[in-house]
PDB file of N, CA and C in Angstrom:
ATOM      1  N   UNK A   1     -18.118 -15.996 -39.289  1.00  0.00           N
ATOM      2  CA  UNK A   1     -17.496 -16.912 -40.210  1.00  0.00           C
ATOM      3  C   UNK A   1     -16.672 -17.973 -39.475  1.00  0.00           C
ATOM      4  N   UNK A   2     -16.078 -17.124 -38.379  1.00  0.00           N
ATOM      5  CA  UNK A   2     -15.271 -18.864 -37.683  1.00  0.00           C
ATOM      6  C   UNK A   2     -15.505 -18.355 -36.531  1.00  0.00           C
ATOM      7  N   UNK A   3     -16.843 -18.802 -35.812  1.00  0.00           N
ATOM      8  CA  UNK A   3     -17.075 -18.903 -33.943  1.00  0.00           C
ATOM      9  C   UNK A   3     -16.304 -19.541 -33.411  1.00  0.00           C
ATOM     10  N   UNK A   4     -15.452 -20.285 -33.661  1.00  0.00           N
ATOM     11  CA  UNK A   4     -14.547 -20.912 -33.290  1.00  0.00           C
ATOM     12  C   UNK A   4     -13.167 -20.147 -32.299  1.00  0.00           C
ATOM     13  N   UNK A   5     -12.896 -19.224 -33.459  1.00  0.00           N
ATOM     14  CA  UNK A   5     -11.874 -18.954 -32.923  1.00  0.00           C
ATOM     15  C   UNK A   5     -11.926 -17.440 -31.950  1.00  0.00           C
ATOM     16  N   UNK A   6     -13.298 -17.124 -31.665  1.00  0.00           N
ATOM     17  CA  UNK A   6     -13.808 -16.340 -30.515  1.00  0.00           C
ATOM     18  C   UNK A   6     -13.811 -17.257 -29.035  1.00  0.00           C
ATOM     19  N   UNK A   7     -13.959 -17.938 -29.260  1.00  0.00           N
ATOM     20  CA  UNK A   7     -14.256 -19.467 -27.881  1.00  0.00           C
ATOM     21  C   UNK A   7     -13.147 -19.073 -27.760  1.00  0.00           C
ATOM     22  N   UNK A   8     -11.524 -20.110 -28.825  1.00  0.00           N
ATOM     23  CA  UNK A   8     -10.622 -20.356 -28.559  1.00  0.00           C
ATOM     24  C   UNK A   8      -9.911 -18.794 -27.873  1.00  0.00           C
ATOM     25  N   UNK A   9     -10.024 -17.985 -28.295  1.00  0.00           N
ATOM     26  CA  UNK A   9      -9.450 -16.640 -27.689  1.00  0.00           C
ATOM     27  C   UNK A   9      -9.885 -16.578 -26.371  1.00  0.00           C
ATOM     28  N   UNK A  10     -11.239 -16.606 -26.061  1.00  0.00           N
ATOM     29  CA  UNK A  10     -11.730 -16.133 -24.711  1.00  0.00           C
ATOM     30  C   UNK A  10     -11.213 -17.375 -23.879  1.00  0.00           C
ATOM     31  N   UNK A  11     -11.283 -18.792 -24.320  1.00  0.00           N
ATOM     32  CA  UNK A  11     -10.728 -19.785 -23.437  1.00  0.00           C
ATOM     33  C   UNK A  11      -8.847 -19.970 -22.954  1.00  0.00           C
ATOM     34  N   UNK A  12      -8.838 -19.182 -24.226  1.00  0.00           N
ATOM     35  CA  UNK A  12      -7.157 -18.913 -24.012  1.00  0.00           C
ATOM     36  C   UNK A  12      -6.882 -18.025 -23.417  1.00  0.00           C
ATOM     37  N   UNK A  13      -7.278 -16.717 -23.334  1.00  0.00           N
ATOM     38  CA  UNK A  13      -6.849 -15.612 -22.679  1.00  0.00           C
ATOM     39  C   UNK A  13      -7.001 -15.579 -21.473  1.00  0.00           C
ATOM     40  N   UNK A  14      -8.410 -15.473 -21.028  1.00  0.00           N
ATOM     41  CA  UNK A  14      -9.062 -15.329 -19.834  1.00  0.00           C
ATOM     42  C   UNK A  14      -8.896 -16.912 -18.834  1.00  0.00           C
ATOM     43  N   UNK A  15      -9.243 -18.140 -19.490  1.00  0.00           N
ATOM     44  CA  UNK A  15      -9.317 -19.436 -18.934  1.00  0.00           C
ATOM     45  C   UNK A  15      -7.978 -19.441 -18.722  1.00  0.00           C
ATOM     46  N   UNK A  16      -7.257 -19.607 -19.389  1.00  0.00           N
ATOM     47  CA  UNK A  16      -5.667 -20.144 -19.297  1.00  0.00           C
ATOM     48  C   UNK A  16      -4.882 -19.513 -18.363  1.00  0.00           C
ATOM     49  N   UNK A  17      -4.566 -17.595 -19.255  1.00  0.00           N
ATOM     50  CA  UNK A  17      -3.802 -17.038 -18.920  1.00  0.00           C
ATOM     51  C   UNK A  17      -3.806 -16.143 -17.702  1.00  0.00           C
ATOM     52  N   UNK A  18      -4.776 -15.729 -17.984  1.00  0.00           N
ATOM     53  CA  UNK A  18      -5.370 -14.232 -16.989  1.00  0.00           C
ATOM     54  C   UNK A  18      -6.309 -14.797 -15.536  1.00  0.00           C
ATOM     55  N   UNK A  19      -6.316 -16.027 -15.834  1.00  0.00           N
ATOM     56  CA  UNK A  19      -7.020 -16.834 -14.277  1.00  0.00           C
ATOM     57  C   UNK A  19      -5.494 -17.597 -13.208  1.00  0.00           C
ATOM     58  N   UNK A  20      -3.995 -16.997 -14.047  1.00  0.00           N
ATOM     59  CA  UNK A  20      -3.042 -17.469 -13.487  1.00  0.00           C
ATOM     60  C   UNK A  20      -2.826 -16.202 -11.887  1.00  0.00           C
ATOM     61  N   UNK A  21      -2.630 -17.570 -11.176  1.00  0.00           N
ATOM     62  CA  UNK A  21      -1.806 -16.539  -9.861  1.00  0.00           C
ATOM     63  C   UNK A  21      -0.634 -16.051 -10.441  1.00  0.00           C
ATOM     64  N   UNK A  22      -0.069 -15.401  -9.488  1.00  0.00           N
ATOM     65  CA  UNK A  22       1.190 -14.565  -9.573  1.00  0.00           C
ATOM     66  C   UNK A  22       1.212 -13.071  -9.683  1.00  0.00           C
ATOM     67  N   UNK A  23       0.676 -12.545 -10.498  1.00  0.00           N
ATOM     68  CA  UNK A  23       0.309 -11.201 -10.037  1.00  0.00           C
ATOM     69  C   UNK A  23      -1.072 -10.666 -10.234  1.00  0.00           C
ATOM     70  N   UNK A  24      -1.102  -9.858  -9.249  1.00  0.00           N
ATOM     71  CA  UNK A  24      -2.724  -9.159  -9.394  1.00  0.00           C
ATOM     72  C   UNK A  24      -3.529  -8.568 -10.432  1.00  0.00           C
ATOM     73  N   UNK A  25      -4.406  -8.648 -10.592  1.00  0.00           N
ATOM     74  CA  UNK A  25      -5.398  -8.264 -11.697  1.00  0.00           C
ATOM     75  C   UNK A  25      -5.143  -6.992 -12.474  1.00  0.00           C
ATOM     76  N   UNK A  26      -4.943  -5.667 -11.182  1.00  0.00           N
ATOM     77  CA  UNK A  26      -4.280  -4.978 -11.899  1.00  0.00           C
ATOM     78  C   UNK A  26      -3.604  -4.526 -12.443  1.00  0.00           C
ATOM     79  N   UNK A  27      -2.167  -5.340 -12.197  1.00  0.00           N
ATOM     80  CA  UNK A  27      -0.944  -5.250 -12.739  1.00  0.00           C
ATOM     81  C   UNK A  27      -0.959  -6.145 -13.920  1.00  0.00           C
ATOM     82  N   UNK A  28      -1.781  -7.769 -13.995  1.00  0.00           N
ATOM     83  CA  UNK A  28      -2.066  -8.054 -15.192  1.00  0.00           C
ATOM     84  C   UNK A  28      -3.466  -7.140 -16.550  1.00  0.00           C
ATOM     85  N   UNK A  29      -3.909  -6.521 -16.043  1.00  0.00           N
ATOM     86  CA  UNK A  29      -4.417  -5.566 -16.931  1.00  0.00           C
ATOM     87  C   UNK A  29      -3.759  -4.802 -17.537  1.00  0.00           C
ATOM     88  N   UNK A  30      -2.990  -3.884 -16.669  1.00  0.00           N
ATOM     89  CA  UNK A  30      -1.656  -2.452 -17.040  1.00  0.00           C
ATOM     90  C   UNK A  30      -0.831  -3.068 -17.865  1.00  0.00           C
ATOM     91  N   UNK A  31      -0.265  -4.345 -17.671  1.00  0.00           N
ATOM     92  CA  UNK A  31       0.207  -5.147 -18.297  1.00  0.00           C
ATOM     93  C   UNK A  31      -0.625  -5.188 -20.319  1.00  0.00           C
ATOM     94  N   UNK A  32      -1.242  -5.258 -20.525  1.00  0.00           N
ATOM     95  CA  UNK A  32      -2.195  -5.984 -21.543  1.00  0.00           C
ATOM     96  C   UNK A  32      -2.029  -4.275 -22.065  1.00  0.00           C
ATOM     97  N   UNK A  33      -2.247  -2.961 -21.418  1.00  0.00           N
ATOM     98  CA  UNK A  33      -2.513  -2.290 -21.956  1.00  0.00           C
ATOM     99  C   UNK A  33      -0.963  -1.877 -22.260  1.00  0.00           C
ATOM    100  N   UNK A  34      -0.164  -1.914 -22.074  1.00  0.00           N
ATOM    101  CA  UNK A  34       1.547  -1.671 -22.290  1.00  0.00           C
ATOM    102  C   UNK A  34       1.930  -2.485 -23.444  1.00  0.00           C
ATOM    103  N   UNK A  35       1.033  -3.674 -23.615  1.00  0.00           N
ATOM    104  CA  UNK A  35       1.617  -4.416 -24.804  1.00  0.00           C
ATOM    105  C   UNK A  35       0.607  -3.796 -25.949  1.00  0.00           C
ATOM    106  N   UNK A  36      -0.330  -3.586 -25.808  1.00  0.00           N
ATOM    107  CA  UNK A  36      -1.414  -3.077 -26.758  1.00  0.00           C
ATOM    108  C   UNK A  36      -0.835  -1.822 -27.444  1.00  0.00           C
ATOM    109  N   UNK A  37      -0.490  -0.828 -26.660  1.00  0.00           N
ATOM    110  CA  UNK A  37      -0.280   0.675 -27.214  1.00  0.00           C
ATOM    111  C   UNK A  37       0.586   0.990 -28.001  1.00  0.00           C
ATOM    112  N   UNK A  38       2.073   0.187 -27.534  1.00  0.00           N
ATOM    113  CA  UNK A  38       2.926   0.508 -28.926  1.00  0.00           C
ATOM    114  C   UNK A  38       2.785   0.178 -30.252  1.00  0.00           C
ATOM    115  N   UNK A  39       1.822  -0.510 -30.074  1.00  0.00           N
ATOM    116  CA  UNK A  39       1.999  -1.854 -31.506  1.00  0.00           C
ATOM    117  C   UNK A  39       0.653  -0.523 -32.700  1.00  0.00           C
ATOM    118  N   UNK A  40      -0.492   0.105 -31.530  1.00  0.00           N
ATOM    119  CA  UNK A  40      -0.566   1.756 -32.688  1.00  0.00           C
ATOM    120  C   UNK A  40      -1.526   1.479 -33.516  1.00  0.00           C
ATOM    121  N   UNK A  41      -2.160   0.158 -33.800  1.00  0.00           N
ATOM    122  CA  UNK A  41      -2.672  -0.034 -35.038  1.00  0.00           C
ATOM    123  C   UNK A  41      -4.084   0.081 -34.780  1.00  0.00           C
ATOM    124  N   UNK A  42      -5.073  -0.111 -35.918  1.00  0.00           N
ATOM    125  CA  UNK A  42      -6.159  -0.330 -36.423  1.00  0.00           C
ATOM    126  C   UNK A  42      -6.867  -1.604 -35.579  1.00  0.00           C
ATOM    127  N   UNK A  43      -6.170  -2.324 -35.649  1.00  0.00           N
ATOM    128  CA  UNK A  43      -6.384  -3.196 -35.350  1.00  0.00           C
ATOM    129  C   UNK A  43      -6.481  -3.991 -33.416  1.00  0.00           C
ATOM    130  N   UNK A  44      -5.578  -2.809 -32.837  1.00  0.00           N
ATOM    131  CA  UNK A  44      -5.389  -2.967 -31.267  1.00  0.00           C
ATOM    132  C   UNK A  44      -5.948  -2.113 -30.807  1.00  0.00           C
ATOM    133  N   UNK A  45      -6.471  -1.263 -31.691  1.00  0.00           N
ATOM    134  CA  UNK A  45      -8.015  -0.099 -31.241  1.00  0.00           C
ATOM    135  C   UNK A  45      -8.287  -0.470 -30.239  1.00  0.00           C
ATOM    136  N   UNK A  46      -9.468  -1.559 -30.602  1.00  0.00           N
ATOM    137  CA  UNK A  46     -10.892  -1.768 -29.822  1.00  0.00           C
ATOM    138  C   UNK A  46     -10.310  -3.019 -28.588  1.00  0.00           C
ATOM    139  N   UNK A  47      -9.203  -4.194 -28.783  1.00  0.00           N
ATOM    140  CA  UNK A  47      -8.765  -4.080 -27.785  1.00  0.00           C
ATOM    141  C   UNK A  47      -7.878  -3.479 -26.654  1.00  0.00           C
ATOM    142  N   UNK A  48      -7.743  -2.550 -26.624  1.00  0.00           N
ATOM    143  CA  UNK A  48      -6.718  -1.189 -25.600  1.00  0.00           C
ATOM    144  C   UNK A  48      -8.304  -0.436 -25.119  1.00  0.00           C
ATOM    145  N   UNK A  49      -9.249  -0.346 -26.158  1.00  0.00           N
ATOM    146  CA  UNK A  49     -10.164  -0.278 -25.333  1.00  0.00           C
ATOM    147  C   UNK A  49     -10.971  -0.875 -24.226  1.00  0.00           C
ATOM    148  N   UNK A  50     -11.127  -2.133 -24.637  1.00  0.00           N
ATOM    149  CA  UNK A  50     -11.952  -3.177 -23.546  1.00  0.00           C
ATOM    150  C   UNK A  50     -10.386  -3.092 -22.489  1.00  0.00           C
ATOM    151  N   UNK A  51      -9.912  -3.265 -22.680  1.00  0.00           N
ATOM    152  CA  UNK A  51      -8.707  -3.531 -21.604  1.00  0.00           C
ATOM    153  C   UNK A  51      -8.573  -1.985 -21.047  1.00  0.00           C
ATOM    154  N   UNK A  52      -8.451  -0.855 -21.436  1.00  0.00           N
ATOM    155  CA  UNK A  52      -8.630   0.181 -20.128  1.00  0.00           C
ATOM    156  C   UNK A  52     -10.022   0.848 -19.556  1.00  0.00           C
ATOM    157  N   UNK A  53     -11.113  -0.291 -20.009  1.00  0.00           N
ATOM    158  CA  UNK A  53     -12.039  -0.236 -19.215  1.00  0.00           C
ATOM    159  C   UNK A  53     -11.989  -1.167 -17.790  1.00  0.00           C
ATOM    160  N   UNK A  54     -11.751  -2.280 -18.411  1.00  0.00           N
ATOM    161  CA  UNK A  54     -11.170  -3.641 -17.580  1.00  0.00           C
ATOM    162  C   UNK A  54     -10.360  -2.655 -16.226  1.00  0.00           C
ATOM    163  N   UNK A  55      -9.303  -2.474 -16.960  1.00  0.00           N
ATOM    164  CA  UNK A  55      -8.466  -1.361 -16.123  1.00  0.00           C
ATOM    165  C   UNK A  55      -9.361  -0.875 -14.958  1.00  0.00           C
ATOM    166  N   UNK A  56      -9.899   0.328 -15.454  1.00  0.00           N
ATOM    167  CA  UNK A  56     -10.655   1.070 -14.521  1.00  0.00           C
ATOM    168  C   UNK A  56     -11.764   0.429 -13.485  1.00  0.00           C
ATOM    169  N   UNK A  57     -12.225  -0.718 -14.347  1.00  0.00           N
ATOM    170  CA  UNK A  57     -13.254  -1.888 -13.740  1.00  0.00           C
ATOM    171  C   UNK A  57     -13.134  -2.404 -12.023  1.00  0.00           C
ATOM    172  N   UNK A  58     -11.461  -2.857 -12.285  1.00  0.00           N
ATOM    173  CA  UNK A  58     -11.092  -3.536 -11.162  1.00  0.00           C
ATOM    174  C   UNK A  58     -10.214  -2.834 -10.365  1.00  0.00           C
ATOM    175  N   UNK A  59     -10.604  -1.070 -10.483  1.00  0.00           N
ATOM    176  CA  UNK A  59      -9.972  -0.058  -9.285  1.00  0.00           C
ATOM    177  C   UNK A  59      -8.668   0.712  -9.752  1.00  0.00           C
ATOM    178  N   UNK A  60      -8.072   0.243 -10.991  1.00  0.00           N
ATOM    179  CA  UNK A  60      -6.834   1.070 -10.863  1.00  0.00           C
ATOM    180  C   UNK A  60      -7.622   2.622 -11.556  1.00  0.00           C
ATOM    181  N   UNK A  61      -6.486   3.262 -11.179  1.00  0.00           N
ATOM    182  CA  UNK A  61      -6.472   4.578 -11.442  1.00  0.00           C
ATOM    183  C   UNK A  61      -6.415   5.283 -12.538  1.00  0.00           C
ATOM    184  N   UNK A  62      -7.087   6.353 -12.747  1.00  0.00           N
ATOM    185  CA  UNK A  62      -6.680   7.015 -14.550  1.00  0.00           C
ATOM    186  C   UNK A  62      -5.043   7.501 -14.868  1.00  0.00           C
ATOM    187  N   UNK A  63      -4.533   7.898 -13.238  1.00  0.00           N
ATOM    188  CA  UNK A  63      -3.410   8.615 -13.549  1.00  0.00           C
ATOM    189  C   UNK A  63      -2.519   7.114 -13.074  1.00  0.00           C
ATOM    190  N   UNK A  64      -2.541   5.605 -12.944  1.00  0.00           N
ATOM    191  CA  UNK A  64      -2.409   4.905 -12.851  1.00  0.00           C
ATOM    192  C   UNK A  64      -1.907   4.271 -14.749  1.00  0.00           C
ATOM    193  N   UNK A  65      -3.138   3.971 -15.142  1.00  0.00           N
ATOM    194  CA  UNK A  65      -3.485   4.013 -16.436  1.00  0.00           C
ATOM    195  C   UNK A  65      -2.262   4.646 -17.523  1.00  0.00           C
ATOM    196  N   UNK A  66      -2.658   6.355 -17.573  1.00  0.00           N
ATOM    197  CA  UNK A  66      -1.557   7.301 -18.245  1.00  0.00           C
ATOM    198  C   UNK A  66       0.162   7.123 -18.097  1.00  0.00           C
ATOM    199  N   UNK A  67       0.284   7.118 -16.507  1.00  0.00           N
ATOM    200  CA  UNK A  67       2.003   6.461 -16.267  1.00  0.00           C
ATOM    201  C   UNK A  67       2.247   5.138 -17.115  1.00  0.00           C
ATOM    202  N   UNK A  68       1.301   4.725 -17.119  1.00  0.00           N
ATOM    203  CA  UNK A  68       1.687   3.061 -17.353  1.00  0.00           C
ATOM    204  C   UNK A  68       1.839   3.099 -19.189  1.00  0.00           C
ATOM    205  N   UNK A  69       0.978   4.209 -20.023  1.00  0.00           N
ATOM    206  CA  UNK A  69       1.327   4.792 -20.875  1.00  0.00           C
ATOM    207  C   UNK A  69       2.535   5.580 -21.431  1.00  0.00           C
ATOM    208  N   UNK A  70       2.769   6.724 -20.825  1.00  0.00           N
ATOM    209  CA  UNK A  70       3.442   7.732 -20.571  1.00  0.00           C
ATOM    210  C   UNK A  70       5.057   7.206 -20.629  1.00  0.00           C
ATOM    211  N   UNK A  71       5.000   5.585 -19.629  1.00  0.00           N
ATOM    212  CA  UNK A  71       6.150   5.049 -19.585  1.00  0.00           C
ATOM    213  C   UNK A  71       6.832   4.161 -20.585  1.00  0.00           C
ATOM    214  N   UNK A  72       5.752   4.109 -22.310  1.00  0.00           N
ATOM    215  CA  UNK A  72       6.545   3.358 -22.777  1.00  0.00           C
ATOM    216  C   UNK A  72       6.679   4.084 -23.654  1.00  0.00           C
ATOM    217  N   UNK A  73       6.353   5.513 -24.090  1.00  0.00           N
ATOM    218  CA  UNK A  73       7.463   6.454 -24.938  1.00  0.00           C
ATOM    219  C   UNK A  73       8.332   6.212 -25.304  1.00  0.00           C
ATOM    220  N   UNK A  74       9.407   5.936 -24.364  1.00  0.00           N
ATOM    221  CA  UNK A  74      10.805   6.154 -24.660  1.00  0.00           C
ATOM    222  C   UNK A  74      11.215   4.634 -25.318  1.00  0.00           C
ATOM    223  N   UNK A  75      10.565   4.095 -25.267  1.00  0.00           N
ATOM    224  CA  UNK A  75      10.802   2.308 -25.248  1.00  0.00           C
ATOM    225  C   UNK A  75      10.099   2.212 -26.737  1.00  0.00           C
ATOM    226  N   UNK A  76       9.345   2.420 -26.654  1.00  0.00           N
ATOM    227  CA  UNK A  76       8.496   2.054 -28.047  1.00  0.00           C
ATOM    228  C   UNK A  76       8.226   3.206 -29.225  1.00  0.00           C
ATOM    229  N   UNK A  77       7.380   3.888 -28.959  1.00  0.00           N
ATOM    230  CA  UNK A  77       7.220   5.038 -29.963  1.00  0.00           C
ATOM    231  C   UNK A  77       5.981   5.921 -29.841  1.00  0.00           C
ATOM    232  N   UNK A  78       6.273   7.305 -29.762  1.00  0.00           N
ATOM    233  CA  UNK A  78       6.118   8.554 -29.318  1.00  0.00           C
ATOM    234  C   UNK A  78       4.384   8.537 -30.019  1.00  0.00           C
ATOM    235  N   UNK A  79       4.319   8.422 -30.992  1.00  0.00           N
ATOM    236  CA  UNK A  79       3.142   8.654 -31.929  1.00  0.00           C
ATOM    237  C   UNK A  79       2.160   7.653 -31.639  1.00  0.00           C
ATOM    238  N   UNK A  80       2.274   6.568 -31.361  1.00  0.00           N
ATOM    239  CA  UNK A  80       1.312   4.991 -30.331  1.00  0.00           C
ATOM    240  C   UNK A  80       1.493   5.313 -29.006  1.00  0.00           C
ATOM    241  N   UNK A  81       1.813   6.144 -28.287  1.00  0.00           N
ATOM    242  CA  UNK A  81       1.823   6.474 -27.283  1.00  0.00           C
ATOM    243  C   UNK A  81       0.995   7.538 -27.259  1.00  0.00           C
ATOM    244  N   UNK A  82       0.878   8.699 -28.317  1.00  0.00           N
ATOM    245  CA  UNK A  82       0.068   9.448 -28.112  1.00  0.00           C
ATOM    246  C   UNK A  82      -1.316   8.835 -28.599  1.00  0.00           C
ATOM    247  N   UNK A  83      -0.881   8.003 -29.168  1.00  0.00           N
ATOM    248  CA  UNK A  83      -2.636   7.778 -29.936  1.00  0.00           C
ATOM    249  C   UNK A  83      -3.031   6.839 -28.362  1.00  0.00           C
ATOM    250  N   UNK A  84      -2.621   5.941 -27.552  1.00  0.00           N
ATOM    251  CA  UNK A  84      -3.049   5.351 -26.574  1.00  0.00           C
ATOM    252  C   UNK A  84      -3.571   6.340 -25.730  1.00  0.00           C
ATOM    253  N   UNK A  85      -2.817   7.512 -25.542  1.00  0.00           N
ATOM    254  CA  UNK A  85      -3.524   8.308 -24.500  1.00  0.00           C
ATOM    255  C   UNK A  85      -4.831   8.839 -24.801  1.00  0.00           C
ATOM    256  N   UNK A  86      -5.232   9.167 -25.932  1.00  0.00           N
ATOM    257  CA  UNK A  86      -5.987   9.636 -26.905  1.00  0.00           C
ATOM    258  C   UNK A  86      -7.187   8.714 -26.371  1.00  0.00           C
ATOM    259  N   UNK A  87      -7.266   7.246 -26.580  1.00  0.00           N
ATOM    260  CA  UNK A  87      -7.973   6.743 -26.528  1.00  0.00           C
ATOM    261  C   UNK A  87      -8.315   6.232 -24.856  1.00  0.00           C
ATOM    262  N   UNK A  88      -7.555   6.545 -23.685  1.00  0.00           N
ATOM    263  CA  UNK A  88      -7.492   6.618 -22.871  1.00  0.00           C
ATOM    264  C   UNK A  88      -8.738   7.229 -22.507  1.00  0.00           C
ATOM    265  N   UNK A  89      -8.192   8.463 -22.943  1.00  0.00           N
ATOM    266  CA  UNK A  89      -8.905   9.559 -22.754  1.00  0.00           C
ATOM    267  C   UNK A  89     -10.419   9.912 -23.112  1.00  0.00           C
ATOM    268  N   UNK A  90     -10.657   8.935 -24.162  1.00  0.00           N
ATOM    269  CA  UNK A  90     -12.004   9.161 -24.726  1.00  0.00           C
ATOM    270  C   UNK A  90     -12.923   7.622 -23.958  1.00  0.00           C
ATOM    271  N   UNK A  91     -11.907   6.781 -23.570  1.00  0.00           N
ATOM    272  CA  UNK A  91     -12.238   5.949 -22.620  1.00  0.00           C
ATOM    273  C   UNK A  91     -13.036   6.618 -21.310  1.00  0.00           C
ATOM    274  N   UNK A  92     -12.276   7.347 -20.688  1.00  0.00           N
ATOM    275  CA  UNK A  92     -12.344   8.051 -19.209  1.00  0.00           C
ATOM    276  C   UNK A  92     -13.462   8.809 -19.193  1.00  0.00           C
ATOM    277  N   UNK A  93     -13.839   9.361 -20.900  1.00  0.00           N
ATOM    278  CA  UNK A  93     -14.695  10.184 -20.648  1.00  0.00           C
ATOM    279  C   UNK A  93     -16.356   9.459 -20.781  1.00  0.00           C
ATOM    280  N   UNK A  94     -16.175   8.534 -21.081  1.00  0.00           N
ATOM    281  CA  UNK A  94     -17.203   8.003 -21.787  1.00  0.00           C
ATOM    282  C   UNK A  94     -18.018   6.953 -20.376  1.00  0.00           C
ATOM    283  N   UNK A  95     -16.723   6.773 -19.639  1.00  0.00           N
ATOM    284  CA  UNK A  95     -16.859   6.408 -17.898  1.00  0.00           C
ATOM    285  C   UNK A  95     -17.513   7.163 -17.315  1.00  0.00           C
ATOM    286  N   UNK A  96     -16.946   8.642 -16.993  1.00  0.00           N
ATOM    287  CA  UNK A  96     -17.196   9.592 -16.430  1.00  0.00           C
ATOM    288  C   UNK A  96     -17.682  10.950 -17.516  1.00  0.00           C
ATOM    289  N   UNK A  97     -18.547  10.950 -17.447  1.00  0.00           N
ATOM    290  CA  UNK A  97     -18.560  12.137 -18.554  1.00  0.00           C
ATOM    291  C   UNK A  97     -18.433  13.591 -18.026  1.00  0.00           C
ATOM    292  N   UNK A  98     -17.981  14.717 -18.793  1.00  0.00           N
ATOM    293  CA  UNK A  98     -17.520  16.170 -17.972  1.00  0.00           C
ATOM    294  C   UNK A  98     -18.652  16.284 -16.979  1.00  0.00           C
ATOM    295  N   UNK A  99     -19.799  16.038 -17.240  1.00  0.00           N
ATOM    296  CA  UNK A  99     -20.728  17.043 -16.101  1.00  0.00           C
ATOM    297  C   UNK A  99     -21.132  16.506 -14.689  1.00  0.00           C
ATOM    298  N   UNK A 100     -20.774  15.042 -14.980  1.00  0.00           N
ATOM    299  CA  UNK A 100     -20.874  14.059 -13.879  1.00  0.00           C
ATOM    300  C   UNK A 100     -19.467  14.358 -13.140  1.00  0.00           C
ATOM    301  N   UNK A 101     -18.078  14.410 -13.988  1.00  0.00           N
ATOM    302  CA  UNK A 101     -17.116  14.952 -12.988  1.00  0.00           C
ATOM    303  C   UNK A 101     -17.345  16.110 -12.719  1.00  0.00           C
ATOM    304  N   UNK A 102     -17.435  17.306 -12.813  1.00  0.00           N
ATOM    305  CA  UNK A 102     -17.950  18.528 -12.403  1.00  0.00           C
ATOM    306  C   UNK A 102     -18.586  17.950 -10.978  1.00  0.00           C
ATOM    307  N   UNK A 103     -19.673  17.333 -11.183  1.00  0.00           N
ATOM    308  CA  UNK A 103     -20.410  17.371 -10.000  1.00  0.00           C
ATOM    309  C   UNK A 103     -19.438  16.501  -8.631  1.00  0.00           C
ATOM    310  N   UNK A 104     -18.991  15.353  -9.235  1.00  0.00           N
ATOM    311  CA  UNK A 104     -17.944  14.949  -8.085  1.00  0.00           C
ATOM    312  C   UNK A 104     -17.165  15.582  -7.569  1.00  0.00           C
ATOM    313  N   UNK A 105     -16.270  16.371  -8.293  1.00  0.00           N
ATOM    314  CA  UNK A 105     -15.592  17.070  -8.058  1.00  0.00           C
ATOM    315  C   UNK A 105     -15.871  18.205  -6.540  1.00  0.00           C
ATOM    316  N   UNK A 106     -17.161  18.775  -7.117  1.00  0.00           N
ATOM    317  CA  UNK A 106     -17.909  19.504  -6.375  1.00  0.00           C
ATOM    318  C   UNK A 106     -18.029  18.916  -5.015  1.00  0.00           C
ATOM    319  N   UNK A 107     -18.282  18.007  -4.750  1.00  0.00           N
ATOM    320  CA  UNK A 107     -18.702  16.994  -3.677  1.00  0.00           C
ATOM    321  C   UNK A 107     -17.784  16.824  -2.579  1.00  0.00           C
TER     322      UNK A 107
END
């Protein structure tokens, strides 16, 4: 209904913001996912998803990821914090699935 304002997002976010120097990719990702998680909703679902794939994409860590979670508990709220990990989690697995870690593990 409005292609428009898919352009304008991706040209704003990514063109504008996220192509700025100053800090590294992964700290601007961890970043994106810290603002995403408290806010809990319906609606910041599916982006907290693309963004802790992003995450994992460009090397940071799962237990990287969870701290960066874990740490805004106290700041924001207990129940969007658990639902972020939640989805973390079904993130990580969907990366790595149990039998493929099993086997790394093994390795």
């Amino acid at each position: 209904m409005a292609p428009d304002l898919g352009r304008m997002i991706v040209e704003h976010a990514y063109g504008e913001v996220f192509s700025r120097n100053g800090i590294d990719l992964k700290t601007r990702e961890l970043s994106v996912c810290a603002v995403l998680a408290p806010i809990g909703s319906a609606t910041t679902e599916t982006p907290l998803q693309v963004r802790i794939n992003a995450t994992l994409n460009i090397g940071a860590s799962r237990e990287k990821i969870i701290e960066t979670l874990v740490n805004l508990a106290a700041y924001s709220d207990y129940p969007a914090t658990q639902q972020a990990i939640r989805i973390a989690a079904e993130e990580f697995a969907k990366s790595n699935p149990p039998s493929r870690q099993r086997k790394e593990e093994s390795e």
